[in-house]
C-alpha atoms as a PDB file:
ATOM      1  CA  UNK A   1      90.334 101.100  90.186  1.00  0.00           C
ATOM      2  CA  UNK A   2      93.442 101.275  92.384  1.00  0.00           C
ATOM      3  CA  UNK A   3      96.446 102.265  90.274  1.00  0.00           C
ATOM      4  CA  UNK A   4      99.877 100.211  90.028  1.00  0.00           C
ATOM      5  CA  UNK A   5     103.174 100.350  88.308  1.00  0.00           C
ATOM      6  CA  UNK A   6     103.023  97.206  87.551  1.00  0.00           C
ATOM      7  CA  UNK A   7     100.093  94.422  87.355  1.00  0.00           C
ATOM      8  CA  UNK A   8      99.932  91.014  86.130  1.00  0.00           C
ATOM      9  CA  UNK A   9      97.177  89.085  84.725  1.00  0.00           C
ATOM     10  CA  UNK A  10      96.489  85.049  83.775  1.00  0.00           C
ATOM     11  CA  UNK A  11      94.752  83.912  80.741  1.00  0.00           C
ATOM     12  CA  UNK A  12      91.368  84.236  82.123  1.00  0.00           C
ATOM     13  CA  UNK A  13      91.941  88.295  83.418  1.00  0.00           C
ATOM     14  CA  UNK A  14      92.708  87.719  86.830  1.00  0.00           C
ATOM     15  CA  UNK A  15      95.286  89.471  88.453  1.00  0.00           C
ATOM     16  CA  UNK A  16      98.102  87.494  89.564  1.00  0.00           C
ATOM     17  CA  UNK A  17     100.828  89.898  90.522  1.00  0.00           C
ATOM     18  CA  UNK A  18     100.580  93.517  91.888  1.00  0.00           C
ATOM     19  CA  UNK A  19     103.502  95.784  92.462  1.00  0.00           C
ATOM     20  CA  UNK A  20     102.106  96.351  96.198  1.00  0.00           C
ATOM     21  CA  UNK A  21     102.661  91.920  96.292  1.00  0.00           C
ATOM     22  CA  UNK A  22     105.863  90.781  98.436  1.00  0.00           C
ATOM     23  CA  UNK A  23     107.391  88.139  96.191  1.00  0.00           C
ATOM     24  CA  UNK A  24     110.781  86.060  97.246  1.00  0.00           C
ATOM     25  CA  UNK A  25     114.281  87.250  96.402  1.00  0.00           C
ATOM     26  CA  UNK A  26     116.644  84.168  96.863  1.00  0.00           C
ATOM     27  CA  UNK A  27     120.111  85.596  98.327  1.00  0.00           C
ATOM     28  CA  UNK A  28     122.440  82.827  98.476  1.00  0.00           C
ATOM     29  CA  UNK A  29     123.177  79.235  99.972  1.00  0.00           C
ATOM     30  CA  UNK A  30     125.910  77.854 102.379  1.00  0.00           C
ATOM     31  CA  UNK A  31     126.754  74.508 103.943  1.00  0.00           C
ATOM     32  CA  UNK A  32     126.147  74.229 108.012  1.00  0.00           C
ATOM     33  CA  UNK A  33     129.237  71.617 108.500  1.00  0.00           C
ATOM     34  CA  UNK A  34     128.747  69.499 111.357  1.00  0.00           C
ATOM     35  CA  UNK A  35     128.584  71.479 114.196  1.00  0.00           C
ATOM     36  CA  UNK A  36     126.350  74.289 115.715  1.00  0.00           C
ATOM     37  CA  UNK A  37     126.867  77.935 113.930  1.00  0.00           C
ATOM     38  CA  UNK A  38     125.431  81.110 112.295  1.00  0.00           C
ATOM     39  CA  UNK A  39     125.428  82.828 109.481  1.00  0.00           C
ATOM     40  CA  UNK A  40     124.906  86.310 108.507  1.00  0.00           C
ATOM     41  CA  UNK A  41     124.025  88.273 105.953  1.00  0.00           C
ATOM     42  CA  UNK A  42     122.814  91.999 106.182  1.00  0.00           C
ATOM     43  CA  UNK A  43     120.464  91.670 103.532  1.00  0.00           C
ATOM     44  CA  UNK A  44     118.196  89.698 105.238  1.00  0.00           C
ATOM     45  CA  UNK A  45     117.066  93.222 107.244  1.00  0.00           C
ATOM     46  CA  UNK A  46     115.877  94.192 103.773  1.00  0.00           C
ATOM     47  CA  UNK A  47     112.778  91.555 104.381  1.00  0.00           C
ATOM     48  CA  UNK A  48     111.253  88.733 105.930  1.00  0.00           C
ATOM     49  CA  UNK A  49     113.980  85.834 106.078  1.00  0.00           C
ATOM     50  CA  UNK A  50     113.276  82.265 104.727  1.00  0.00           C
ATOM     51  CA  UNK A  51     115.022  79.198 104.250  1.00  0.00           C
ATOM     52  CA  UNK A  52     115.024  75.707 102.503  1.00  0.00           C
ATOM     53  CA  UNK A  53     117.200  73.150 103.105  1.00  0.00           C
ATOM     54  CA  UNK A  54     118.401  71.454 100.875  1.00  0.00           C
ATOM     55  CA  UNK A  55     119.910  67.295 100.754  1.00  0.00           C
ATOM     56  CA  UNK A  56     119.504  64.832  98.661  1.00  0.00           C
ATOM     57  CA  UNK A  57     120.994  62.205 100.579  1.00  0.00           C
ATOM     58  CA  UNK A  58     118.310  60.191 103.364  1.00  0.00           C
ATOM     59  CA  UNK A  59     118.736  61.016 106.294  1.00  0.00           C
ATOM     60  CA  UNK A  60     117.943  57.804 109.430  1.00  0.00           C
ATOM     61  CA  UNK A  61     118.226  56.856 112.798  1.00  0.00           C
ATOM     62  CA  UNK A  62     121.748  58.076 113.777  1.00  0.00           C
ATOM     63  CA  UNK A  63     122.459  60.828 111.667  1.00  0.00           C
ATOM     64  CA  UNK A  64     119.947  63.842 111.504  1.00  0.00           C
ATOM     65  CA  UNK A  65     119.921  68.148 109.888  1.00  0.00           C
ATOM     66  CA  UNK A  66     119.875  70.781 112.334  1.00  0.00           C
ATOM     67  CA  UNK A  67     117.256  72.546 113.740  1.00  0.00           C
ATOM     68  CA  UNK A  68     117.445  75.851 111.784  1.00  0.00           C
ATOM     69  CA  UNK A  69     116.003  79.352 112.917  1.00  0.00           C
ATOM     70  CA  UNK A  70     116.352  82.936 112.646  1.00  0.00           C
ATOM     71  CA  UNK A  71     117.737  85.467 115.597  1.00  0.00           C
ATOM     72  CA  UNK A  72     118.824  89.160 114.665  1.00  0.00           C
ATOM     73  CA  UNK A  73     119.132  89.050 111.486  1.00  0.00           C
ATOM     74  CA  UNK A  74     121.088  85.712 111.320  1.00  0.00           C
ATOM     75  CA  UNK A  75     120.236  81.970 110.403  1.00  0.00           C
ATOM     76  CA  UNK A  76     121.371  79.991 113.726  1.00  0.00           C
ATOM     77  CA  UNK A  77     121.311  75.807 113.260  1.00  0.00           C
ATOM     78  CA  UNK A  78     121.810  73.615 116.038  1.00  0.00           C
ATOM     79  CA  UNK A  79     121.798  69.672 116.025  1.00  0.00           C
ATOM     80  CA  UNK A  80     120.685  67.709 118.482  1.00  0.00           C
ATOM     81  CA  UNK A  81     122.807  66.124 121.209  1.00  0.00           C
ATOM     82  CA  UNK A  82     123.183  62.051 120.803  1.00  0.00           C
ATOM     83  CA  UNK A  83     123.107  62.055 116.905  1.00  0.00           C
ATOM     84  CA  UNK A  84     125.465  62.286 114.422  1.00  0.00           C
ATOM     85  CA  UNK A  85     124.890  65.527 112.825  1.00  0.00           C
ATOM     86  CA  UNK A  86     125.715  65.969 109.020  1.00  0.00           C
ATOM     87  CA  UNK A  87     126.063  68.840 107.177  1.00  0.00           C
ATOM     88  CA  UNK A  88     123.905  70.149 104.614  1.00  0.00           C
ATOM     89  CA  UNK A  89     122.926  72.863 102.053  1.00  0.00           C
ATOM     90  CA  UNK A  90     120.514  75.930 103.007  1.00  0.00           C
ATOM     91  CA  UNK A  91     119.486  77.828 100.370  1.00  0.00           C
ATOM     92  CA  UNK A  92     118.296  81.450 101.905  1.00  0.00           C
ATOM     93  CA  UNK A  93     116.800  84.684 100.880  1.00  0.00           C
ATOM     94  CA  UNK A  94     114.161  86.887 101.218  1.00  0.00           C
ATOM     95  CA  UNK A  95     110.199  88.315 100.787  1.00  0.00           C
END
């Protein structure tokens, strides 16, 4: 049996977690505004990036969320051209 410093089982003694398992470490949020950007944070090197983002409001025809991606480290957005973009909430972090 391999050997951990930590190990996690469920009710029926099945490992769930092992300390060798990449979990998520959430790292902060920040609004886009309404216009192309980037934000950075240097402690996304630390693992692999992820986002969510996060609006409650409905989004339609004219107004739309940006196209979001990573590039060097940094979370880029972009909107497309001919709709109204509106800002919105990414929450960001890490596994």
């Amino acid at each position: 049996m391999d050997e951990y410093g930590l190990q996690v089982w469920d009710e029926n003694g099945n490992s769930v977690l092992k300390i060798t398992d990449r979990i998520t470490r959430f790292l902060g949020e920040f609004d886009t505004g309404a216009a192309n950007g980037v934000f950075a944070d240097g402690r996304l090197a630390l693992g692999e990036p992820f986002i969510s983002v996060r609006d409650a409001r409905v989004f339609d025809s004219f107004t739309a969320a940006p196209k979001v991606y990573f590039n060097n480290g940094q979370i880029w957005w972009e909107f497309v051209f001919g709709i109204t973009p509106r800002s919105v909430r990414i929450a960001y972090g890490i596994y």
